[in-house]
N, C-alpha and C. Protein backbone atom coordinates (compact mmCIF):
# COMPACT_ATOMS: atom_id res chain seq x y z
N UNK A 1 -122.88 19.16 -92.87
CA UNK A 1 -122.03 19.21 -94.04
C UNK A 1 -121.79 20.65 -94.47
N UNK A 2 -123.02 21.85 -94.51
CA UNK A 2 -122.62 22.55 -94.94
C UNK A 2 -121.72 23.81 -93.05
N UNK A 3 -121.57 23.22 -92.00
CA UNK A 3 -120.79 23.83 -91.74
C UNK A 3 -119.43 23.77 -91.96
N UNK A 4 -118.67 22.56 -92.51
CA UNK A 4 -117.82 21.80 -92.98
C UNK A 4 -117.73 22.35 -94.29
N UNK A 5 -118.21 23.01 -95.22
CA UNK A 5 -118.24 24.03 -96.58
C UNK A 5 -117.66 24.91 -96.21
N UNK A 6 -118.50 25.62 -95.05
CA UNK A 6 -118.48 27.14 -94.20
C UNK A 6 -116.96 27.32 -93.75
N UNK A 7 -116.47 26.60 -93.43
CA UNK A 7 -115.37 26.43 -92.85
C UNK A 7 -114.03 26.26 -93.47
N UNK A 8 -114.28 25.23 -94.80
CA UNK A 8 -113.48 25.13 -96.02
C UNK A 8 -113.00 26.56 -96.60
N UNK A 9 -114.13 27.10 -96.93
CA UNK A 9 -114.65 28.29 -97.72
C UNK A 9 -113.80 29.52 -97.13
N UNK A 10 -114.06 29.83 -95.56
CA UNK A 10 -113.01 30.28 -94.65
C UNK A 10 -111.74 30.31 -94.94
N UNK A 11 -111.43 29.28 -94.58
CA UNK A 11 -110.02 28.77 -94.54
C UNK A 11 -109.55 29.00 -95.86
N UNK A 12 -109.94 28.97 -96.77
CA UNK A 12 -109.57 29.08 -98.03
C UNK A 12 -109.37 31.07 -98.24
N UNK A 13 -110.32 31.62 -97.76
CA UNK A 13 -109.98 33.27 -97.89
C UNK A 13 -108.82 33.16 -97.04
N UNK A 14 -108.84 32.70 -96.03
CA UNK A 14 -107.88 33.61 -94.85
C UNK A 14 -106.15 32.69 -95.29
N UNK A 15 -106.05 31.75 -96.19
CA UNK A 15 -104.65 31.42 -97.02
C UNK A 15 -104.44 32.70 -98.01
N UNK A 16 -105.40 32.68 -98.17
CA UNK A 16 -105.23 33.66 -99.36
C UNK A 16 -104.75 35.37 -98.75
N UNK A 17 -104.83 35.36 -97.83
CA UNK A 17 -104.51 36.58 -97.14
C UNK A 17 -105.75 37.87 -96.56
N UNK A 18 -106.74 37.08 -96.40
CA UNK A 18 -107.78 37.72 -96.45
C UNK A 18 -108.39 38.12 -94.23
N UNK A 19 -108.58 38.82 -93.98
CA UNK A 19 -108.81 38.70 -92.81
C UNK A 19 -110.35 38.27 -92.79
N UNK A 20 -110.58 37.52 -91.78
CA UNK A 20 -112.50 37.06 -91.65
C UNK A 20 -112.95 37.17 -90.47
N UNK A 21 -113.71 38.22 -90.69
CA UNK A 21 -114.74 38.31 -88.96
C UNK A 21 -116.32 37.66 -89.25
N UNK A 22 -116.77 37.54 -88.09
CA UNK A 22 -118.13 37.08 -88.24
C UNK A 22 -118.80 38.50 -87.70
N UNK A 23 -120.03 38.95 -89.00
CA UNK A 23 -120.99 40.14 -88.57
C UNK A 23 -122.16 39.53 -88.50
N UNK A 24 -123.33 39.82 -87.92
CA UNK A 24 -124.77 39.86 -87.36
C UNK A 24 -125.76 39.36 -88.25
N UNK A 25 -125.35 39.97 -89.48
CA UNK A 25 -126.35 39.96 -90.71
C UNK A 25 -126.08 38.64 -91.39
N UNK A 26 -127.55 38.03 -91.20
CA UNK A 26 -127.57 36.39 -91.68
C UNK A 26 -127.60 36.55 -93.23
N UNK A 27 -126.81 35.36 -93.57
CA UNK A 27 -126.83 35.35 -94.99
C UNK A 27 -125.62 36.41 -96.06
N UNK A 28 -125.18 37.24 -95.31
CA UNK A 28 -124.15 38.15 -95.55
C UNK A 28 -122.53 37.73 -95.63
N UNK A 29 -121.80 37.70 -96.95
CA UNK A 29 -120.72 37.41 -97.31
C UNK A 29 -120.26 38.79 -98.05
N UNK A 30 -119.08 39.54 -97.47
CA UNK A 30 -118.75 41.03 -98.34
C UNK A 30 -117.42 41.23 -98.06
N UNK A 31 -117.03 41.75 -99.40
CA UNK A 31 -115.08 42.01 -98.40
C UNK A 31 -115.52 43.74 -98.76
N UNK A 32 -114.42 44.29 -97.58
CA UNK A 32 -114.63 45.56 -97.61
C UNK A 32 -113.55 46.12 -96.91
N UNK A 33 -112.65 46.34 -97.61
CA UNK A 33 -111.51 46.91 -97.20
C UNK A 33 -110.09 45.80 -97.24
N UNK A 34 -110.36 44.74 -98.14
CA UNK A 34 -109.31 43.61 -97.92
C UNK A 34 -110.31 42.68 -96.12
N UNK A 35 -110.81 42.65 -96.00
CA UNK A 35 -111.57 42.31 -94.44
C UNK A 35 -113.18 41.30 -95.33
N UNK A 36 -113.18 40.24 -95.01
CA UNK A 36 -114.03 39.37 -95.58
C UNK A 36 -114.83 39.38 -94.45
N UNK A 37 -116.33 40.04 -94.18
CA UNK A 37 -117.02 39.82 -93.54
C UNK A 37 -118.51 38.57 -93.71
N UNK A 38 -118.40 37.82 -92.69
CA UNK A 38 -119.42 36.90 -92.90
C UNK A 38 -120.52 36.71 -92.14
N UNK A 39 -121.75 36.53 -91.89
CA UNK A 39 -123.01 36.24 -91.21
C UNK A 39 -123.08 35.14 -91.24
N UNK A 40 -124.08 34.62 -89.95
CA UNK A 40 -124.79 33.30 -89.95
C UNK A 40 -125.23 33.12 -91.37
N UNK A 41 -125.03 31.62 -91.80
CA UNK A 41 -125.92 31.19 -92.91
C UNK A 41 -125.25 31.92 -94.33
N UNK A 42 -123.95 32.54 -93.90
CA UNK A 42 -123.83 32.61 -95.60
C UNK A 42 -123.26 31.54 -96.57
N UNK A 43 -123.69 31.69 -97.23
CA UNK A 43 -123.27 30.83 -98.50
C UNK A 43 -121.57 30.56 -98.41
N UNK A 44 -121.26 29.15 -98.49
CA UNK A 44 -119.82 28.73 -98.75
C UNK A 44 -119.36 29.07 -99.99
N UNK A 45 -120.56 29.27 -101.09
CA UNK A 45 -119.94 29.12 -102.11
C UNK A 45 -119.70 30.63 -102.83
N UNK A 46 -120.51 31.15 -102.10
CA UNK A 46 -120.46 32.89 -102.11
C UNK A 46 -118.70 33.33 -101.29
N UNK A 47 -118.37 32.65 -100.72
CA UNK A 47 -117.42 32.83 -99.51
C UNK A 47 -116.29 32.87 -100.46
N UNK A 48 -115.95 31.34 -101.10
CA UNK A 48 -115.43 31.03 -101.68
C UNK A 48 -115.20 31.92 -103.17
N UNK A 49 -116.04 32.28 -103.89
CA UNK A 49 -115.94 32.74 -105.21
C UNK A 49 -115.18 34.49 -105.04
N UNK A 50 -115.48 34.90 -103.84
CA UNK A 50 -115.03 36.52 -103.33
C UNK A 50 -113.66 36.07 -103.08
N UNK A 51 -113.19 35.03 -102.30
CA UNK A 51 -112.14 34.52 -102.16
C UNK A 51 -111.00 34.22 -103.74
N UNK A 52 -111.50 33.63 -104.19
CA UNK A 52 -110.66 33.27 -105.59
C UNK A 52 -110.58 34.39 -106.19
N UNK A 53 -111.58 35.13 -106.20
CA UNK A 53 -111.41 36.81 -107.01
C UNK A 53 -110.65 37.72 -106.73
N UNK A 54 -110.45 37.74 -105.10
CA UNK A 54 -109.22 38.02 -104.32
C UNK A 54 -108.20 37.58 -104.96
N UNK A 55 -107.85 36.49 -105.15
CA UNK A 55 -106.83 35.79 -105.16
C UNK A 55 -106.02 35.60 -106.52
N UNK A 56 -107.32 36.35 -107.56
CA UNK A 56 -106.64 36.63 -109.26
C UNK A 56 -106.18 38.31 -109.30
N UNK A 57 -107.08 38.87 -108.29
CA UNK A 57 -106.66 40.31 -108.09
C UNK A 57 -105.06 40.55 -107.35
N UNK A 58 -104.86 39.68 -106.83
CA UNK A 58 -103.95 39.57 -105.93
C UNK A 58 -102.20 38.93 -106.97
N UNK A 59 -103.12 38.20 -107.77
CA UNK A 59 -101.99 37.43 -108.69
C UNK A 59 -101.59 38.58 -109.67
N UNK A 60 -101.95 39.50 -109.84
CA UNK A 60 -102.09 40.26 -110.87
C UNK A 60 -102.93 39.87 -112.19
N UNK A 61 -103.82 39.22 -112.44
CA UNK A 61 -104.37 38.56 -113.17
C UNK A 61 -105.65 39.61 -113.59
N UNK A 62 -106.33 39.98 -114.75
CA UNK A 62 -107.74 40.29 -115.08
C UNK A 62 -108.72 38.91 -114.41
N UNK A 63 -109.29 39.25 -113.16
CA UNK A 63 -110.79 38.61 -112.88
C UNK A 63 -111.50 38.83 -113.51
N UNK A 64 -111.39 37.89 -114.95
CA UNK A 64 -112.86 37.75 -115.48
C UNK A 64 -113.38 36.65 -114.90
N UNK A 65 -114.69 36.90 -115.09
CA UNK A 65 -115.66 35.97 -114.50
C UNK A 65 -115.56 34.02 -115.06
N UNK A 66 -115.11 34.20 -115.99
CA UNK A 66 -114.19 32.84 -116.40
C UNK A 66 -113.58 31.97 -116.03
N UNK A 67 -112.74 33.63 -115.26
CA UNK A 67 -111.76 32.66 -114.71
C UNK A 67 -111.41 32.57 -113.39
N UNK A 68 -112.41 33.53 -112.75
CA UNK A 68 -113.19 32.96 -111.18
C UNK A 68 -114.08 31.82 -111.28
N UNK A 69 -114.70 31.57 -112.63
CA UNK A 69 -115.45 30.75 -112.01
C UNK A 69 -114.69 29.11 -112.12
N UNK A 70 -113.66 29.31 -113.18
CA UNK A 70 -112.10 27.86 -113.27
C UNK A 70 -111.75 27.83 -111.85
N UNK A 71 -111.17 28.93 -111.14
CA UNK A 71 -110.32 28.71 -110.09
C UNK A 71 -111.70 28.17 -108.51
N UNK A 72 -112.69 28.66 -108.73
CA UNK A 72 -113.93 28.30 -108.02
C UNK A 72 -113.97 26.90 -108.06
N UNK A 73 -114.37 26.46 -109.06
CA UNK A 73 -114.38 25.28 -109.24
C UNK A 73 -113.55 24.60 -109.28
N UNK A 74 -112.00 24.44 -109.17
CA UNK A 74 -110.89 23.53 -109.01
C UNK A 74 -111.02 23.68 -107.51
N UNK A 75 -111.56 24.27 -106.97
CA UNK A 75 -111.50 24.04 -105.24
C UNK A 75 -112.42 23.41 -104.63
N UNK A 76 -113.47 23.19 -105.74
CA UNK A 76 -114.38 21.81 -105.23
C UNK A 76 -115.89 23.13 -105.09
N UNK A 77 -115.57 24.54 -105.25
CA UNK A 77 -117.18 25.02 -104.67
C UNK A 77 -117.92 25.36 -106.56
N UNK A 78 -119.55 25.73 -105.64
CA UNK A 78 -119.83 26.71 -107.16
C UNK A 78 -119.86 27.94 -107.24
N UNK A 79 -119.44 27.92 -108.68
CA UNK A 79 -119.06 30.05 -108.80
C UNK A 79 -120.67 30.47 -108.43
N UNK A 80 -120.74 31.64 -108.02
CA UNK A 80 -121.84 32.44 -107.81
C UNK A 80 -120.95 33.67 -108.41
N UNK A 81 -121.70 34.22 -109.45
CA UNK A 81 -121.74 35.76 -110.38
C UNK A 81 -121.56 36.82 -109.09
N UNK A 82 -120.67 37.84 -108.96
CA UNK A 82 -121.02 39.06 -108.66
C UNK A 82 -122.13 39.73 -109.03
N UNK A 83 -122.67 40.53 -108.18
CA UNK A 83 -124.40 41.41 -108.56
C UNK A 83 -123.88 41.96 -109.76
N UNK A 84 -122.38 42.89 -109.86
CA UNK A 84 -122.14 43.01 -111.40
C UNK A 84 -122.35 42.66 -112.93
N UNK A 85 -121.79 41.35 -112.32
CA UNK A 85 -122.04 40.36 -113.38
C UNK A 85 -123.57 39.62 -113.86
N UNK A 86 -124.38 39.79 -112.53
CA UNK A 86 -125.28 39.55 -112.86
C UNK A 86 -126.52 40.13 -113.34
N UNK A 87 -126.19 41.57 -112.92
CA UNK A 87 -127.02 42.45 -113.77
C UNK A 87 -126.42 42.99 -114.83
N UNK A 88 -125.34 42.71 -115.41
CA UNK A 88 -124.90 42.89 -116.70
C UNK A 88 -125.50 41.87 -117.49
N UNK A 89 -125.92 40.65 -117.48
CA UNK A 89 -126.27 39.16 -118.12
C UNK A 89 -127.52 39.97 -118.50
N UNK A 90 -127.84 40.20 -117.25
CA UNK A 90 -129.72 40.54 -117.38
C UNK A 90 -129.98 41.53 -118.42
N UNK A 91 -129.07 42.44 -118.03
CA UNK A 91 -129.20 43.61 -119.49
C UNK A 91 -128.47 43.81 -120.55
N UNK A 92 -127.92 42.69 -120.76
CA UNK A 92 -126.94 42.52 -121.81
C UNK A 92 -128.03 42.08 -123.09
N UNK A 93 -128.83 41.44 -122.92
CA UNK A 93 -130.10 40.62 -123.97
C UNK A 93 -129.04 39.33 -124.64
N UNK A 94 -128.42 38.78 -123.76
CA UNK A 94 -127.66 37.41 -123.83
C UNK A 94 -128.29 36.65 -122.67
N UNK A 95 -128.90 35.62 -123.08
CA UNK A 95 -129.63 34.47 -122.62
C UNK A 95 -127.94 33.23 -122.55
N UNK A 96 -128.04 32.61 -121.54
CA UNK A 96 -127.68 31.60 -121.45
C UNK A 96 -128.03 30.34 -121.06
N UNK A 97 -127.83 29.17 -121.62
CA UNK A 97 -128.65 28.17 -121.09
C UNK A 97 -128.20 26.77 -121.34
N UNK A 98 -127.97 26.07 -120.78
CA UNK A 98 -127.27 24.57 -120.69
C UNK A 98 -128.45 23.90 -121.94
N UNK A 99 -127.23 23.49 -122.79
CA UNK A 99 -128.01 21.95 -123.54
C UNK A 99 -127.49 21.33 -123.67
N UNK A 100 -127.46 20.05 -123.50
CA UNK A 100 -127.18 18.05 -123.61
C UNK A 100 -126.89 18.01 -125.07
């Protein structure tokens, strides 16, 4: 199933205009230069969220994290934060946390 993600996730950068090679390093999802490089074992949903961010950068749109994580999720994956974003949370002294 999850090569069937892997593959979704793909296909979904390279509509978007994105070129995708496969590199060495397991677990590795990075664009670098407009060029989406991927490793064994990376995350679909990592694949995917670099992809949509592309794809608001591309619209002319501000990628906030909002609204990568709307367009993430209307495509069926889950947002995963940029390291940006995620060490901004951490040192921001904003806690977030799901309640029912």
């Amino acid at each position: 199933m999850n090569a069937m993600r892997g593959a979704q996730a793909r296909n979904l950068a390279r509509e978007i205009g994105l070129f995708v090679i496969p590199i060495e390093e397991s677990g590795v999802a990075r664009l670098v230069r407009g060029v989406l490089e991927v490793g064994p074992d990376a995350s679909p949903d990592v694949i995917a969220t670099i992809a949509c961010r592309r794809q608001l950068e591309i619209d002319g749109l501000h990628a906030t994290e909002a609204a990568v994580r709307e367009l993430v999720e209307a495509f069926g994956f889950e947002y995963v934060p940029s390291r940006e974003a995620a060490e901004q949370s951490k040192t921001s002294g904003v806690a977030y946390r799901a309640v029912s």
